[in-house]
C-alpha atoms as a PDB file:
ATOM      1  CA  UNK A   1      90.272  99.063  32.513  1.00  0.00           C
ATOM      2  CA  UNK A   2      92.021 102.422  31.682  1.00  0.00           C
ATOM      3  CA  UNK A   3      91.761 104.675  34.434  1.00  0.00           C
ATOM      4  CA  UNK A   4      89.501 107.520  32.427  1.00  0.00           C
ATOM      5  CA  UNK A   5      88.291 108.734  35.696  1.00  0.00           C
ATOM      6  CA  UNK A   6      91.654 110.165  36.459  1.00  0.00           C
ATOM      7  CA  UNK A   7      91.818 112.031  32.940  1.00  0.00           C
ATOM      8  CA  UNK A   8      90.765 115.509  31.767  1.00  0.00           C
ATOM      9  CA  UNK A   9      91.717 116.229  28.396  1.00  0.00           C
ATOM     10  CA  UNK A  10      89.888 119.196  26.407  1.00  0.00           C
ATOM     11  CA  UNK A  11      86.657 118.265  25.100  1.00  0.00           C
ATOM     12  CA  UNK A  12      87.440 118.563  21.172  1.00  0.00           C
ATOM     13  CA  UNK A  13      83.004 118.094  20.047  1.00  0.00           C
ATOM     14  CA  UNK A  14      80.775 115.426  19.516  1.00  0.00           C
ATOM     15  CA  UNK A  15      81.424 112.419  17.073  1.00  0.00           C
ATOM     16  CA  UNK A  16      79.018 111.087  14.967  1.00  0.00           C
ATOM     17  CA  UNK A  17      79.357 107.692  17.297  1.00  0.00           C
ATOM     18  CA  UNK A  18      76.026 106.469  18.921  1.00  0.00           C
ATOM     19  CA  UNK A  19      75.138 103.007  20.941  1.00  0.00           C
ATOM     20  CA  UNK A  20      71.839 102.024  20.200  1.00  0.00           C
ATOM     21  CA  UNK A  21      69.345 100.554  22.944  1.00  0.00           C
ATOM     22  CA  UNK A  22      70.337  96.933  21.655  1.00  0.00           C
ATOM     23  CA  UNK A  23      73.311  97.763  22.039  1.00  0.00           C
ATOM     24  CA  UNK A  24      75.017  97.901  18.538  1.00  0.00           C
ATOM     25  CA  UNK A  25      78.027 100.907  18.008  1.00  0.00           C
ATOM     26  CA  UNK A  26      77.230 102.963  15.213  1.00  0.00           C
ATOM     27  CA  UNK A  27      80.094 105.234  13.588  1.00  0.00           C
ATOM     28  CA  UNK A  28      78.781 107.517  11.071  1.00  0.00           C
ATOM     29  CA  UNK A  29      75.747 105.699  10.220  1.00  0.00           C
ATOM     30  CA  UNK A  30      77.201 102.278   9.976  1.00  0.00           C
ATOM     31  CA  UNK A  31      77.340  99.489  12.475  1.00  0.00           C
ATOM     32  CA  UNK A  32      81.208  98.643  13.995  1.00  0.00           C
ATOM     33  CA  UNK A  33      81.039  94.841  13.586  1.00  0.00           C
ATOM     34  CA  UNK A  34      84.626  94.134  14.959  1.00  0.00           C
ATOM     35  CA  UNK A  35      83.694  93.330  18.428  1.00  0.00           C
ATOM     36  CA  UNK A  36      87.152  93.910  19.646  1.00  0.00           C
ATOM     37  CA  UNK A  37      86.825  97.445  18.570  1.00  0.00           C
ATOM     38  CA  UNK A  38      83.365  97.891  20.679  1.00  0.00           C
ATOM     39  CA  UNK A  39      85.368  96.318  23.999  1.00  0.00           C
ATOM     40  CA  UNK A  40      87.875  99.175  23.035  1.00  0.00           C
ATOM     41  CA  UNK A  41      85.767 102.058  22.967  1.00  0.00           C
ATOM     42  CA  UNK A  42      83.740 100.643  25.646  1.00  0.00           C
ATOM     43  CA  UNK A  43      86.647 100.821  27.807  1.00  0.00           C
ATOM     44  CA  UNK A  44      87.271 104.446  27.464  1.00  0.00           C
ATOM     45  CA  UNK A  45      83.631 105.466  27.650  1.00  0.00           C
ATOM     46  CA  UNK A  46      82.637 107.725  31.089  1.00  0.00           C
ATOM     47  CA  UNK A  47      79.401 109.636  31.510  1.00  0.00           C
ATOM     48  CA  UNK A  48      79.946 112.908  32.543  1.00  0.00           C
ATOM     49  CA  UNK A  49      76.716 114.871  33.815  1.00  0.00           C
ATOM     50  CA  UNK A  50      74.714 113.524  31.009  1.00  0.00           C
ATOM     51  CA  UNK A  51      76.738 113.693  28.717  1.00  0.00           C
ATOM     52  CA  UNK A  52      79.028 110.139  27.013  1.00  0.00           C
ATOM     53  CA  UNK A  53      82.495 110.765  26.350  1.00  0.00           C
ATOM     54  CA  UNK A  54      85.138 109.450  24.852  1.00  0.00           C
ATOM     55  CA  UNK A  55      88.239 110.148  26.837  1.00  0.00           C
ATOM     56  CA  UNK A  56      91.699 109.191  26.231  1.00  0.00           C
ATOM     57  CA  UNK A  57      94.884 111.162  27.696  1.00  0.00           C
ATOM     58  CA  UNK A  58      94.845 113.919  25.417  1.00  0.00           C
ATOM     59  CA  UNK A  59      91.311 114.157  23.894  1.00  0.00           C
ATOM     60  CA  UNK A  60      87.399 113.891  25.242  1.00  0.00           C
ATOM     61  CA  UNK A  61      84.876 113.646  22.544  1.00  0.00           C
ATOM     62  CA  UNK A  62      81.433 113.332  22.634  1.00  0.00           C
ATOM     63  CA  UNK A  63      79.046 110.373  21.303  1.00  0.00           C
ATOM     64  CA  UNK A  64      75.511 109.525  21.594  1.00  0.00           C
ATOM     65  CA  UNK A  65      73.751 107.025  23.678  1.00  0.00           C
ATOM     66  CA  UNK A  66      69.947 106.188  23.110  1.00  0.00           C
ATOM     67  CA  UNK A  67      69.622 104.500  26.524  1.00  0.00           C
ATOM     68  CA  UNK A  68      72.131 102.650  28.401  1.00  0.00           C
ATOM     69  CA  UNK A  69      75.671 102.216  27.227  1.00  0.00           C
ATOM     70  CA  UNK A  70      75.976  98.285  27.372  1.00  0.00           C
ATOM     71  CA  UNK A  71      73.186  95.782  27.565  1.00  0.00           C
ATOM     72  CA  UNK A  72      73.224  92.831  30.155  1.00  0.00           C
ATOM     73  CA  UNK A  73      72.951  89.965  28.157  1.00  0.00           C
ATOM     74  CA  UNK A  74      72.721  87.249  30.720  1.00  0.00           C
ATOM     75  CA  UNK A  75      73.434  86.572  34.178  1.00  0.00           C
ATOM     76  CA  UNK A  76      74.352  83.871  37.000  1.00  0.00           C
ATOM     77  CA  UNK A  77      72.714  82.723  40.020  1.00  0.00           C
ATOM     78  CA  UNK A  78      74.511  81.801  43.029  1.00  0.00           C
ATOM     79  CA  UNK A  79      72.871  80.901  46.554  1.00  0.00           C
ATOM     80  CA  UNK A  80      69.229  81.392  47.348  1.00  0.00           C
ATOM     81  CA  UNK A  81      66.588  83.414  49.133  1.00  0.00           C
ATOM     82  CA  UNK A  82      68.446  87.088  51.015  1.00  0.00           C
ATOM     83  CA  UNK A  83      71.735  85.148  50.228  1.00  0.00           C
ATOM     84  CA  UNK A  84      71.314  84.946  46.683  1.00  0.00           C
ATOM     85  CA  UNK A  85      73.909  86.762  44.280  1.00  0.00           C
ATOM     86  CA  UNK A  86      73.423  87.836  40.409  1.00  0.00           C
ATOM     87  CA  UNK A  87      76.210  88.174  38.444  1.00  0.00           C
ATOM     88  CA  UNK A  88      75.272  90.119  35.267  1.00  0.00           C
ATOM     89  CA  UNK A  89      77.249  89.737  32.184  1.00  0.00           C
ATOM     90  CA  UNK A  90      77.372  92.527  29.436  1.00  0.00           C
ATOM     91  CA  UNK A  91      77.447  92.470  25.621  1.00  0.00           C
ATOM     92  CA  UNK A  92      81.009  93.788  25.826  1.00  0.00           C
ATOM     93  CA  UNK A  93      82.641  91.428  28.546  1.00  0.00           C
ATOM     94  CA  UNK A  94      81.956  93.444  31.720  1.00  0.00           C
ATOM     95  CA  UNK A  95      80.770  91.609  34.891  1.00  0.00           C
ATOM     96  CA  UNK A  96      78.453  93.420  37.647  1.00  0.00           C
ATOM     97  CA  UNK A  97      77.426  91.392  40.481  1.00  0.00           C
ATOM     98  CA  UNK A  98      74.489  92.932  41.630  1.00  0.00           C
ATOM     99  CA  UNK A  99      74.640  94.613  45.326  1.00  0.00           C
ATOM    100  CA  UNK A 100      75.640  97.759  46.963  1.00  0.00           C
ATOM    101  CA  UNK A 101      78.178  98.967  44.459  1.00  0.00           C
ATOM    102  CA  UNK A 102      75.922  97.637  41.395  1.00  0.00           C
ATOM    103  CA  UNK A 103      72.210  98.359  42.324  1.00  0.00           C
ATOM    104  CA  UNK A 104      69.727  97.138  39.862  1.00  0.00           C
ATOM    105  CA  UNK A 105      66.735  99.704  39.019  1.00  0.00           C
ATOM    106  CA  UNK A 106      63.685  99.593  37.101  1.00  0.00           C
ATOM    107  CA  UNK A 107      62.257 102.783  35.200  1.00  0.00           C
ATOM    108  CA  UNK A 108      58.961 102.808  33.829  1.00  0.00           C
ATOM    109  CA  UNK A 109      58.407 104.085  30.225  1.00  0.00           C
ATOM    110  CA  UNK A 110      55.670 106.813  31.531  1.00  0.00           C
ATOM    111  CA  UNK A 111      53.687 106.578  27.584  1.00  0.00           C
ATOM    112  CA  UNK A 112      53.501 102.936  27.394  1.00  0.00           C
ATOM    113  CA  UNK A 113      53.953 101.803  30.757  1.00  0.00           C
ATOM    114  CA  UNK A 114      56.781  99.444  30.009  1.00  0.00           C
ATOM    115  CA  UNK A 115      59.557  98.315  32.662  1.00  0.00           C
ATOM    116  CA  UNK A 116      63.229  99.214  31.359  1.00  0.00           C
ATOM    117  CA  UNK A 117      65.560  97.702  33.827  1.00  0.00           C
ATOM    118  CA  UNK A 118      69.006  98.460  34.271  1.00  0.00           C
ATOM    119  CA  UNK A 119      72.277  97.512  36.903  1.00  0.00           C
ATOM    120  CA  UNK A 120      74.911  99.724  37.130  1.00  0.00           C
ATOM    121  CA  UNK A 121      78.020  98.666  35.336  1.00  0.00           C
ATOM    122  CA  UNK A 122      80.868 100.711  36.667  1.00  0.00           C
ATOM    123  CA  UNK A 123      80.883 104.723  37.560  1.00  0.00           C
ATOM    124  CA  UNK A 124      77.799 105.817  36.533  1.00  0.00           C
ATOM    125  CA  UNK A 125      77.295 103.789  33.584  1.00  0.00           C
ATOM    126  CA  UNK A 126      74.656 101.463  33.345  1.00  0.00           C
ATOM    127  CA  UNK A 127      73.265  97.975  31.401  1.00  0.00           C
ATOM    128  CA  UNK A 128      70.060  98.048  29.726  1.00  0.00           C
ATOM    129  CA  UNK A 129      68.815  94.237  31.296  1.00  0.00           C
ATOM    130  CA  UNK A 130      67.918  92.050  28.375  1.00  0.00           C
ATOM    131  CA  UNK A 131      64.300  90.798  28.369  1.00  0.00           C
ATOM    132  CA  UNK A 132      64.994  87.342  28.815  1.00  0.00           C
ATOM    133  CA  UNK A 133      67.274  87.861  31.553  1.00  0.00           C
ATOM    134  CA  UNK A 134      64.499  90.511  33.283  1.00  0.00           C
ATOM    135  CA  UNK A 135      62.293  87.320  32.770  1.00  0.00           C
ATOM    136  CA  UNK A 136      64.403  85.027  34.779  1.00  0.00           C
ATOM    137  CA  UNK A 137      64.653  88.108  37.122  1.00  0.00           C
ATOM    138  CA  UNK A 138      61.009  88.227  37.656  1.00  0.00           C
ATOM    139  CA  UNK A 139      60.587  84.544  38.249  1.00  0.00           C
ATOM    140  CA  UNK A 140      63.620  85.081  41.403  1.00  0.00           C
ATOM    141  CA  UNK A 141      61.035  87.766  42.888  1.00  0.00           C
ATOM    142  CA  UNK A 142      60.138  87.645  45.978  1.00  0.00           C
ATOM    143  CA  UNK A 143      57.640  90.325  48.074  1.00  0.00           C
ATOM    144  CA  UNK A 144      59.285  92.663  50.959  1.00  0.00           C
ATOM    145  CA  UNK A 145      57.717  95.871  52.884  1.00  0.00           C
ATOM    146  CA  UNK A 146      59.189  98.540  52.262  1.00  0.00           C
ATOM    147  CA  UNK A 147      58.423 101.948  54.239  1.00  0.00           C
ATOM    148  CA  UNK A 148      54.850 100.278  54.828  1.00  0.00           C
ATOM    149  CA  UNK A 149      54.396  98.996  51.207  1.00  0.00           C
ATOM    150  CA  UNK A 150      54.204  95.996  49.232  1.00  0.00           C
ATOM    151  CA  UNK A 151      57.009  95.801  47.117  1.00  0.00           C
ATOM    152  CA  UNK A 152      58.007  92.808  44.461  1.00  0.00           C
ATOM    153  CA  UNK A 153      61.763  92.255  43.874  1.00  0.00           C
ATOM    154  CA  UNK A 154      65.078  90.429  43.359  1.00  0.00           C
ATOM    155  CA  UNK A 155      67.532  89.793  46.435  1.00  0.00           C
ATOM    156  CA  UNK A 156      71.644  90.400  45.718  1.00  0.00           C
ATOM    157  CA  UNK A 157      74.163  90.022  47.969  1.00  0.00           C
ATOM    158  CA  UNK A 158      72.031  90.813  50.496  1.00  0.00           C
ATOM    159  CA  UNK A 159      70.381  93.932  48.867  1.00  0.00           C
ATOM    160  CA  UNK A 160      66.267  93.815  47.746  1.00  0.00           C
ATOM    161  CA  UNK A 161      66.163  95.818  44.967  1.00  0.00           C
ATOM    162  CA  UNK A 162      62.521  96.645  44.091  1.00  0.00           C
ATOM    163  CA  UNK A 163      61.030  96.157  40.719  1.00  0.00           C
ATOM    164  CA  UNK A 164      57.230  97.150  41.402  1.00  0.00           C
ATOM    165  CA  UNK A 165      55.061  97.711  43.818  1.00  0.00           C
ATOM    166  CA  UNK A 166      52.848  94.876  44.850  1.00  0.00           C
ATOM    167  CA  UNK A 167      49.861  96.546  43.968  1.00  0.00           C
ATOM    168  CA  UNK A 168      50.770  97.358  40.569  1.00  0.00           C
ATOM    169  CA  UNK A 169      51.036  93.654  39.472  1.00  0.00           C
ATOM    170  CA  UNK A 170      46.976  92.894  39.686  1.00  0.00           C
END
């Protein structure tokens, strides 16, 4: 991975570059289908404040991103219970195993009440969780107290990350 945390070239304007919530790279208008070029771009992408960039050595440019940069397609089980670890796997080739350094969240769309969850990909940039993989999340959950509540989650290298409280499921 190119170190782009270690770069600050001038900021030159936003592209007309966006990453739709599925996923898909867009360059004006049109969908990149080379996948090779998505793992490219991908590789330089950063989130500064909240703002995407695209940085390289001598240039930082803008693009748009509708929710989360990459999209975790699928994802591996290994051990069971507290000990369990997830090992998420990302449309573009990035792996995240799920713990400390890669918490998993879940935001809830405040209009139609919808869970969006996400795991944290690498320096502040995060993977939309696809629904069939938050499916076979929700089947691994498992109840925990949390500051006196009910909580319902998914254990990670030793980690309970919380997807909803207990009395919220009915």
């Amino acid at each position: 991975m190119p170190p782009v945390h270690k770069w600050n070239p001038p900021f030159l304007g936003d592209i007309d570059m966006r990453i739709a919530r599925d996923g898909t790279w867009y360059y004006l208008g049109s969908p990149i289908k080379r996948p090779a070029m998505v793992k490219l771009f991908s590789s330089i992408l950063r989130k500064d404040g909240d703002d995407y960039v695209l940085v390289t050595p001598v240039e930082k440019v803008g693009i748009t991103v509708e929710d989360a940069p990459f999209v975790a397609t699928d994802f591996e089980i290994s051990g069971e219970g507290e000990a369990q670890v997830l090992t998420f796997h990302t449309h573009v080739g990035d792996e995240a195993v799920a713990g400390p350094d890669h918490p998993i969240r879940v935001a809830i769309d405040p209009e139609s009440g919808e869970p969006s969850p996400y795991v944290l990909v690498r320096a502040n940039l995060e993977a939309l969780i696809d629904r069939k993989s938050f499916y076979r999340l929700v089947e691994l959950g498992a109840e925990r107290e949390i500051d006196g509540e009910g909580w319902f989650g998914v254990w990670s290298s030793g980690e309970f990350f919380p997807i909803a409280p207990t009395d919220a499921l009915g």
